[in-house]
PDB file of N, CA and C in Angstrom:
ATOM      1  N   UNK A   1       0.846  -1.174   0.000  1.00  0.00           N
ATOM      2  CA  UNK A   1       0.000   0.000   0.000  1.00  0.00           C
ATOM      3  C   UNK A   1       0.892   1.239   0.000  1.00  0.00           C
ATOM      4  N   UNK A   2       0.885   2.416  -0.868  1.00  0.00           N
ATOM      5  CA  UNK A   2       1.312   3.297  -0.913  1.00  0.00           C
ATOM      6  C   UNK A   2       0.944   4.367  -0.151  1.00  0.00           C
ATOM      7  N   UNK A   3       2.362   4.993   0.614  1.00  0.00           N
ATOM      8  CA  UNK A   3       2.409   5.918   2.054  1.00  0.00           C
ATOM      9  C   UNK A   3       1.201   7.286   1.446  1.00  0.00           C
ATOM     10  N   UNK A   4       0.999   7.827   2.411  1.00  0.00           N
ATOM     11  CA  UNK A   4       0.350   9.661   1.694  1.00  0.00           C
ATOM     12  C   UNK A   4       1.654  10.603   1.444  1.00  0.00           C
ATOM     13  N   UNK A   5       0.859  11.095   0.618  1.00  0.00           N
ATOM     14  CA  UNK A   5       2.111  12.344   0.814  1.00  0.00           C
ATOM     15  C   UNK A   5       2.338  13.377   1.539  1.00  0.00           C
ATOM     16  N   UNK A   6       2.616  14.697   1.506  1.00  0.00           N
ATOM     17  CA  UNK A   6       2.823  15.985   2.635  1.00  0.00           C
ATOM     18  C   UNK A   6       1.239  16.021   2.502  1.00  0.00           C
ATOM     19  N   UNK A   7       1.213  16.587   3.687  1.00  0.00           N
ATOM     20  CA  UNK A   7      -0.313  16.781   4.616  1.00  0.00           C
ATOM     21  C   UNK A   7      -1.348  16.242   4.107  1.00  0.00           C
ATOM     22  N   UNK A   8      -1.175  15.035   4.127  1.00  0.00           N
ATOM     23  CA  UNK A   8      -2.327  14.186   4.065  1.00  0.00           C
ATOM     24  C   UNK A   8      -2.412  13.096   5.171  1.00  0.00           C
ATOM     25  N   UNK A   9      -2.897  12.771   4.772  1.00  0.00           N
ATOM     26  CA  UNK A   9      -3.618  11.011   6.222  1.00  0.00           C
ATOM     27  C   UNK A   9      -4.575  10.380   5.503  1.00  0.00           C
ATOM     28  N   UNK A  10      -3.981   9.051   5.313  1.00  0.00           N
ATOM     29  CA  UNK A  10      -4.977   8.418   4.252  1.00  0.00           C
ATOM     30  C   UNK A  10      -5.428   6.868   5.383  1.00  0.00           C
ATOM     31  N   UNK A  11      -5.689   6.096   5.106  1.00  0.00           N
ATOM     32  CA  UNK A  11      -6.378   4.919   5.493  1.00  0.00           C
ATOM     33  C   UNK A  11      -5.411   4.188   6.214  1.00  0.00           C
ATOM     34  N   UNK A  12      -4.437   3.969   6.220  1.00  0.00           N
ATOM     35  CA  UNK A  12      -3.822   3.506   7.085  1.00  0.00           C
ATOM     36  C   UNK A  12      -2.567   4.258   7.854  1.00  0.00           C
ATOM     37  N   UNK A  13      -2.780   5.474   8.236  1.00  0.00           N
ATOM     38  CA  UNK A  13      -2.343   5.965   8.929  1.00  0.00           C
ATOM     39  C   UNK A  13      -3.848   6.086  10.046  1.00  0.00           C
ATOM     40  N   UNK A  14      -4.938   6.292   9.473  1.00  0.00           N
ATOM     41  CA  UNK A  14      -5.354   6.307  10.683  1.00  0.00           C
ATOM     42  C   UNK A  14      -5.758   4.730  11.414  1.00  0.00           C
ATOM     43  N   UNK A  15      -5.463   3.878  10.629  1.00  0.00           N
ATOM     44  CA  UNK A  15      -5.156   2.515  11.063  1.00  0.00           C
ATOM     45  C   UNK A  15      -4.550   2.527  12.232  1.00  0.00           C
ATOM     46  N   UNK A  16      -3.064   2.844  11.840  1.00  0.00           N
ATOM     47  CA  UNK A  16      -2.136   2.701  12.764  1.00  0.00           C
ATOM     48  C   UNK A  16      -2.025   3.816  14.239  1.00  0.00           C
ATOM     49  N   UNK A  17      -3.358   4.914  14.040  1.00  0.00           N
ATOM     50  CA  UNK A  17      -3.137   6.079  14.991  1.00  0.00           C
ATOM     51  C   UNK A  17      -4.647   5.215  15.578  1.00  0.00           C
ATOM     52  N   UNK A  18      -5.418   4.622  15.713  1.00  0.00           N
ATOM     53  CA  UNK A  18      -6.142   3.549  16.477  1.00  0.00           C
ATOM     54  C   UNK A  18      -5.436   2.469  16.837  1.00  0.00           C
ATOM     55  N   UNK A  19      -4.661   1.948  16.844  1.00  0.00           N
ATOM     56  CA  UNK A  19      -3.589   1.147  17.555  1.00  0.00           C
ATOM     57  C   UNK A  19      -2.635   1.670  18.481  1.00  0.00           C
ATOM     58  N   UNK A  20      -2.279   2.697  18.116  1.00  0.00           N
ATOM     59  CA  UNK A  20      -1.801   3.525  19.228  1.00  0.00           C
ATOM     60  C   UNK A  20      -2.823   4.121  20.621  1.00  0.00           C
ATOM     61  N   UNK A  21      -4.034   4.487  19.950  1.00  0.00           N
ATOM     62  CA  UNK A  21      -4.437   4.464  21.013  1.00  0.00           C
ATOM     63  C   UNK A  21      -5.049   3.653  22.107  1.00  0.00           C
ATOM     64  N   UNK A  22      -5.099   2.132  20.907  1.00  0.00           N
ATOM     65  CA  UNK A  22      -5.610   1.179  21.979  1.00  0.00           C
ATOM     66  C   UNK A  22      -4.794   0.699  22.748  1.00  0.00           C
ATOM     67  N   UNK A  23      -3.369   0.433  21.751  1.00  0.00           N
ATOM     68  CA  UNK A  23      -2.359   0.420  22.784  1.00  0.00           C
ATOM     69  C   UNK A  23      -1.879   0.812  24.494  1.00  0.00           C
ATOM     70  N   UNK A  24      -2.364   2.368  23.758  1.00  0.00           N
ATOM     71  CA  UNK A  24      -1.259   3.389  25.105  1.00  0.00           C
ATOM     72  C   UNK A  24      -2.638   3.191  25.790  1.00  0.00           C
ATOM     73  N   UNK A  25      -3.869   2.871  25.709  1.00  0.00           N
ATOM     74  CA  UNK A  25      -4.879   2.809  26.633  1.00  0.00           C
ATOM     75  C   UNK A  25      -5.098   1.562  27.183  1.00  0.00           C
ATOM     76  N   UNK A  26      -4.470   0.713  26.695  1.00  0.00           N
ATOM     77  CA  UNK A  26      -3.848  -0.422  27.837  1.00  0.00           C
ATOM     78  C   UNK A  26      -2.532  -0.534  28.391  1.00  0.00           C
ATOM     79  N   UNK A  27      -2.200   0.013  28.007  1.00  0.00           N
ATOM     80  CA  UNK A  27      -0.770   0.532  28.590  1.00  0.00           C
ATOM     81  C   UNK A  27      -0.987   1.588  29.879  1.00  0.00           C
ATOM     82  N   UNK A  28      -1.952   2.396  30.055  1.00  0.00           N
ATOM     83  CA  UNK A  28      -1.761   3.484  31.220  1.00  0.00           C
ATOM     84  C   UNK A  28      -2.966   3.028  32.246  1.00  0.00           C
ATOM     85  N   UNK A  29      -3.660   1.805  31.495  1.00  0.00           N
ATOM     86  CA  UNK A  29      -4.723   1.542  32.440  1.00  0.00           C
ATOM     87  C   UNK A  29      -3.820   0.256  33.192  1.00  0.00           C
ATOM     88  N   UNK A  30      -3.396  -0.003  32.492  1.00  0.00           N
ATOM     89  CA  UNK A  30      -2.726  -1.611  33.133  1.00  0.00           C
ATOM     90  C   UNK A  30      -1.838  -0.975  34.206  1.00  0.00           C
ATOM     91  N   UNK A  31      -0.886  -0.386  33.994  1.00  0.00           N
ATOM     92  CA  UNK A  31       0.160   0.209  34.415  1.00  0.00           C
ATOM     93  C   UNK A  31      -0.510   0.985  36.185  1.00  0.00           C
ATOM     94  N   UNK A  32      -1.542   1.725  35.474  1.00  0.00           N
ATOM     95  CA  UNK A  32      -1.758   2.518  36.766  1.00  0.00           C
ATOM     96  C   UNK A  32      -2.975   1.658  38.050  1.00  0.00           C
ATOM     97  N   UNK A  33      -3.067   0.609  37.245  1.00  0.00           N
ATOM     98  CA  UNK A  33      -3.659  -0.724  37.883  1.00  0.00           C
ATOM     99  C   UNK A  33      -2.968  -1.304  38.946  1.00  0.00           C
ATOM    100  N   UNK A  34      -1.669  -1.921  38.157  1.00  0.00           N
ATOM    101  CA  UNK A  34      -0.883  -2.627  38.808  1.00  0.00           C
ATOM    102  C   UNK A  34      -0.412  -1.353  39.776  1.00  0.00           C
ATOM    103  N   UNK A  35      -0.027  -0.483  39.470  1.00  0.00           N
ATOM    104  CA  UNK A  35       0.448   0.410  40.638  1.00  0.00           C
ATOM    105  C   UNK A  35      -0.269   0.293  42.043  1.00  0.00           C
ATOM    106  N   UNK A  36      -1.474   0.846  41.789  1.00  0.00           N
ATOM    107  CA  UNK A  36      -2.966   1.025  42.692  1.00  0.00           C
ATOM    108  C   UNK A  36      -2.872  -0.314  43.513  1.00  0.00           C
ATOM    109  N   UNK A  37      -2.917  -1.475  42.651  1.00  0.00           N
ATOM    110  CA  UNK A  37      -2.821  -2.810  43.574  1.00  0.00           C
ATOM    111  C   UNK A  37      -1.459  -3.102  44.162  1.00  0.00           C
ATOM    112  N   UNK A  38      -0.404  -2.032  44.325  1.00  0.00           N
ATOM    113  CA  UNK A  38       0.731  -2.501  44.737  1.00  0.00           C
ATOM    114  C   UNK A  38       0.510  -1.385  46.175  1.00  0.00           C
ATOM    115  N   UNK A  39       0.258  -0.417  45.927  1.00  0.00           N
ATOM    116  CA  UNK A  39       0.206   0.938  46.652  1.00  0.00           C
ATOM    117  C   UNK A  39      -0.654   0.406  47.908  1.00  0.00           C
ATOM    118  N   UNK A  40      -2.023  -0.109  47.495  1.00  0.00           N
ATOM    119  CA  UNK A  40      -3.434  -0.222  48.646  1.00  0.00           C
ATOM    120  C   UNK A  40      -3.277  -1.652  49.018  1.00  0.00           C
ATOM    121  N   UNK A  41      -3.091  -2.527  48.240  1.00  0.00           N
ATOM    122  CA  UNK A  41      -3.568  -3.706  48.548  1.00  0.00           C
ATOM    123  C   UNK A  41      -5.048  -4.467  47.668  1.00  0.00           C
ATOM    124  N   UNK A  42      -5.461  -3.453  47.376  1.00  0.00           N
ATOM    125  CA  UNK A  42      -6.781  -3.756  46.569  1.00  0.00           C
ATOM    126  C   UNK A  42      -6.802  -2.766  45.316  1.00  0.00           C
ATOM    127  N   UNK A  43      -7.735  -3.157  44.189  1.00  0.00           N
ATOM    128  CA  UNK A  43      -7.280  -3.207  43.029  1.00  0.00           C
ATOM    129  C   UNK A  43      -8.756  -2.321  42.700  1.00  0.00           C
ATOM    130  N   UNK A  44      -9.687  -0.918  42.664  1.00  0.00           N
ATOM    131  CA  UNK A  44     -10.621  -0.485  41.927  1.00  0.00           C
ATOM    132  C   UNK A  44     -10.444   0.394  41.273  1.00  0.00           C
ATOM    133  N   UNK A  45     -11.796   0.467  40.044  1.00  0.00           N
ATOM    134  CA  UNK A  45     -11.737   0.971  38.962  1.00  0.00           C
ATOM    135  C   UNK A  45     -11.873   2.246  38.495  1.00  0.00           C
ATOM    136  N   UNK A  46     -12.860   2.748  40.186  1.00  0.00           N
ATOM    137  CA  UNK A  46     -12.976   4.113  40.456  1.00  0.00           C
ATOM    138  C   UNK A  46     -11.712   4.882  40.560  1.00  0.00           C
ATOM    139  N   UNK A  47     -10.927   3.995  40.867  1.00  0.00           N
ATOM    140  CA  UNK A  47      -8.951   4.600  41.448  1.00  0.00           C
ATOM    141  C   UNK A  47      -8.305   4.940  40.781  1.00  0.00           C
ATOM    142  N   UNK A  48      -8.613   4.787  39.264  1.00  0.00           N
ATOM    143  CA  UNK A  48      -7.776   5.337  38.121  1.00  0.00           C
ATOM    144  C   UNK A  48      -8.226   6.234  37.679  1.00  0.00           C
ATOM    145  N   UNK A  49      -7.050   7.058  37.530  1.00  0.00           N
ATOM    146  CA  UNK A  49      -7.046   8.592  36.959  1.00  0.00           C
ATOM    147  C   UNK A  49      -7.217   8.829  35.844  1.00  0.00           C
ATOM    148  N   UNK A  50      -8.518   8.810  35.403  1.00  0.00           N
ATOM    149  CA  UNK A  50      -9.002   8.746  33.704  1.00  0.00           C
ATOM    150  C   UNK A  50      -8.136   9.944  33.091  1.00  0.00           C
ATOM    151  N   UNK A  51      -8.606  11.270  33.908  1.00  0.00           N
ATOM    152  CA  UNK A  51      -8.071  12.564  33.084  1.00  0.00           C
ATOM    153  C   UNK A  51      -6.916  12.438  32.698  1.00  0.00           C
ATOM    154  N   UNK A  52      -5.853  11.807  33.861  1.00  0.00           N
ATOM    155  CA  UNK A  52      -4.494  12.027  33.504  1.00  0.00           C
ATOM    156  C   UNK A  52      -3.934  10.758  32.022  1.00  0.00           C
ATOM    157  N   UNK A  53      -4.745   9.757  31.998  1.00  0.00           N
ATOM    158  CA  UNK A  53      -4.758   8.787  31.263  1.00  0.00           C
ATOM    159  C   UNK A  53      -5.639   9.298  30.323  1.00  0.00           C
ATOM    160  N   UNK A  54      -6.627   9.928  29.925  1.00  0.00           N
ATOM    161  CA  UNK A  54      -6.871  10.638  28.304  1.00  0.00           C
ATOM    162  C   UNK A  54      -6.105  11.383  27.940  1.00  0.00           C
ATOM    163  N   UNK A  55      -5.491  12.147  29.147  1.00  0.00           N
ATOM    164  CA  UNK A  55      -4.247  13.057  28.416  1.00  0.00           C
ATOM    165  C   UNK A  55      -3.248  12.571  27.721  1.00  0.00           C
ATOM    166  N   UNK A  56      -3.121  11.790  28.332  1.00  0.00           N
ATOM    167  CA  UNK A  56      -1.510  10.947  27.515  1.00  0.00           C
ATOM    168  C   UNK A  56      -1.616  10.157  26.490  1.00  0.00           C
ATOM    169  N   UNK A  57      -2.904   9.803  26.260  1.00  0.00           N
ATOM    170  CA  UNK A  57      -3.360   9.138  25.178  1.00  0.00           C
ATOM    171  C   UNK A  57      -3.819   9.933  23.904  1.00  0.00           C
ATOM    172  N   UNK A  58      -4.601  11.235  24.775  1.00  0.00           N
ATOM    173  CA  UNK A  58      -4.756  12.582  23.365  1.00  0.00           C
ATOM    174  C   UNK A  58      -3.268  12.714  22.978  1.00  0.00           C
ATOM    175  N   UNK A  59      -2.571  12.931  23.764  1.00  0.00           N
ATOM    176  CA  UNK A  59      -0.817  13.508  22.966  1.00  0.00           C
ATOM    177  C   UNK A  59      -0.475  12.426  22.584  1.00  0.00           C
ATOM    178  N   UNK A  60      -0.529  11.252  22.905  1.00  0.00           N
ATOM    179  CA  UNK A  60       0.081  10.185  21.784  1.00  0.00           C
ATOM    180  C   UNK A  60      -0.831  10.201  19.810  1.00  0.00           C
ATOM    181  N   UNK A  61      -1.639  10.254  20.545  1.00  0.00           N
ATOM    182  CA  UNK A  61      -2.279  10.157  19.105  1.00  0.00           C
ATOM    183  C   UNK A  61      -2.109  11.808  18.531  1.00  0.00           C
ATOM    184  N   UNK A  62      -2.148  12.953  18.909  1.00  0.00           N
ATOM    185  CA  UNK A  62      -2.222  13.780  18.337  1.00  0.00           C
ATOM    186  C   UNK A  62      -0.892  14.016  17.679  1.00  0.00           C
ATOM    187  N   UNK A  63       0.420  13.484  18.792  1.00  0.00           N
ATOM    188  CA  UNK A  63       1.661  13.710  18.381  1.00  0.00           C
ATOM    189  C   UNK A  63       2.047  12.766  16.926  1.00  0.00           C
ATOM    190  N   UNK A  64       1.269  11.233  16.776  1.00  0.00           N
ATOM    191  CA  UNK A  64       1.653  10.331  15.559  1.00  0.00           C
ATOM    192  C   UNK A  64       0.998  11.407  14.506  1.00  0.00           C
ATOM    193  N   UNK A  65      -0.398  11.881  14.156  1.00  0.00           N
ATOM    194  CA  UNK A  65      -1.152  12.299  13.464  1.00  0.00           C
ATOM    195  C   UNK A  65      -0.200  13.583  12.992  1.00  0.00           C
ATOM    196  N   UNK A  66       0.445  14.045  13.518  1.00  0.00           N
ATOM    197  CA  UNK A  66       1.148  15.311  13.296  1.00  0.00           C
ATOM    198  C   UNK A  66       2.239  14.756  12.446  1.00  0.00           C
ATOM    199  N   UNK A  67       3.071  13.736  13.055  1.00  0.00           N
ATOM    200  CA  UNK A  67       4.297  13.353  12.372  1.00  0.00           C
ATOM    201  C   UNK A  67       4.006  12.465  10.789  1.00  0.00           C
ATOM    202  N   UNK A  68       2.577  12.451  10.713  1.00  0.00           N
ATOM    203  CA  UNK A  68       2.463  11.496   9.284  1.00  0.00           C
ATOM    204  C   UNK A  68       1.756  12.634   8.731  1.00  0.00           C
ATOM    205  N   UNK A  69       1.008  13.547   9.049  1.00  0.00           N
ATOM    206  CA  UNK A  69       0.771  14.324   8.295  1.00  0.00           C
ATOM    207  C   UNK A  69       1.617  15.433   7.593  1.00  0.00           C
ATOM    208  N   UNK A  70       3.002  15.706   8.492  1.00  0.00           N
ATOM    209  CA  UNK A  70       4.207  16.379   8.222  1.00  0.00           C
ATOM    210  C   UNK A  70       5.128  15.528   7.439  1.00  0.00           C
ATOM    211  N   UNK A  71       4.993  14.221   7.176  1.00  0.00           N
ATOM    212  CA  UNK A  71       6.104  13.486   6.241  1.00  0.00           C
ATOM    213  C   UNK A  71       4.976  13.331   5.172  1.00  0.00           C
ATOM    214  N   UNK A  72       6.238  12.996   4.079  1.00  0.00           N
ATOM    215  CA  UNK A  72       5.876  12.463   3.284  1.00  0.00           C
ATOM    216  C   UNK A  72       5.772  11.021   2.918  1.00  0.00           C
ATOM    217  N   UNK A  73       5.869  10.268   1.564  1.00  0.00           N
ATOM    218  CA  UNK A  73       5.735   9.050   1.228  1.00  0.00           C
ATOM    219  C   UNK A  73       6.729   8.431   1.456  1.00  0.00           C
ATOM    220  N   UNK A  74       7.833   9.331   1.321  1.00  0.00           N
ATOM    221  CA  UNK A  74       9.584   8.219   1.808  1.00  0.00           C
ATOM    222  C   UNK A  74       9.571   8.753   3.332  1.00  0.00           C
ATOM    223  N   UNK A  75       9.563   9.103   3.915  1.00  0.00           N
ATOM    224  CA  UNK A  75       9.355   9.398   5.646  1.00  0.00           C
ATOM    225  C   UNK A  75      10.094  10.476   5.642  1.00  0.00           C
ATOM    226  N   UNK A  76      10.319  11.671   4.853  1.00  0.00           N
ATOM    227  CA  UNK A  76      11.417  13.161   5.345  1.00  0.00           C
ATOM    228  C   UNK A  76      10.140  13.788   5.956  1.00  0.00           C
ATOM    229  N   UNK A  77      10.813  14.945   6.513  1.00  0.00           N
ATOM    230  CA  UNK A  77       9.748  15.442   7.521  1.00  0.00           C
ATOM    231  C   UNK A  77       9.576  17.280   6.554  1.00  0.00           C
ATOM    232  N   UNK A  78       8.329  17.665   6.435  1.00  0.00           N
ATOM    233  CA  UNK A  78       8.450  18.397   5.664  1.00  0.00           C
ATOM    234  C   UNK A  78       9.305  18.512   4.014  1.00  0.00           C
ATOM    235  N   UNK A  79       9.179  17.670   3.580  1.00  0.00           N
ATOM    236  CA  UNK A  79      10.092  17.456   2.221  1.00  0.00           C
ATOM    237  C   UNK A  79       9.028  17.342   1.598  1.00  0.00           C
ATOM    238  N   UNK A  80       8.692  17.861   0.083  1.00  0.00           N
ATOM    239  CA  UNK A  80       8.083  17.552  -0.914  1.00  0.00           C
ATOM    240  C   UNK A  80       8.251  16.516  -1.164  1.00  0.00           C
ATOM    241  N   UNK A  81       6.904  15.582  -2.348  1.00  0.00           N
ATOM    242  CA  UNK A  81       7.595  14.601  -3.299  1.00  0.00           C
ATOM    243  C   UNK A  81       8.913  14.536  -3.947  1.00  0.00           C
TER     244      UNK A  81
END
């Protein structure tokens, strides 16, 4: 499948910017899980810090979306075809 070019986002970039976020959203839920159950002793769901965990998940995805929309088809950053 052929990359997009400068400022675009085609179909599988946003593929791959939904994997990131499902990723990093098991990544900060797991993470701040296991913490919580290391910290208390007991493990709830109310205990996790959503805000601080959408945040980090908005800047992951906003930060990929930026970097594919700023490259092009060979990966330079700001470079024309």
């Amino acid at each position: 499948m052929k990359e997009n070019g400068l400022f675009s986002i085609g179909t599988k970039s946003w593929i791959k910017t939904f994997i990131i976020f499902i990723s990093s959203t098991i990544i900060s839920i797991g993470g701040d899980a296991i913490l919580q159950a290391i910290q208390s002793g007991e493990y709830t769901i109310a205990a996790i810090h959503w805000k601080e965990i959408g945040g980090a998940i908005l800047v992951a995805v906003i930060t990929y979306l930026q970097k594919q929309f700023f490259t092009n088809s060979e990966g330079q950053y700001l470079k024309k075809e």
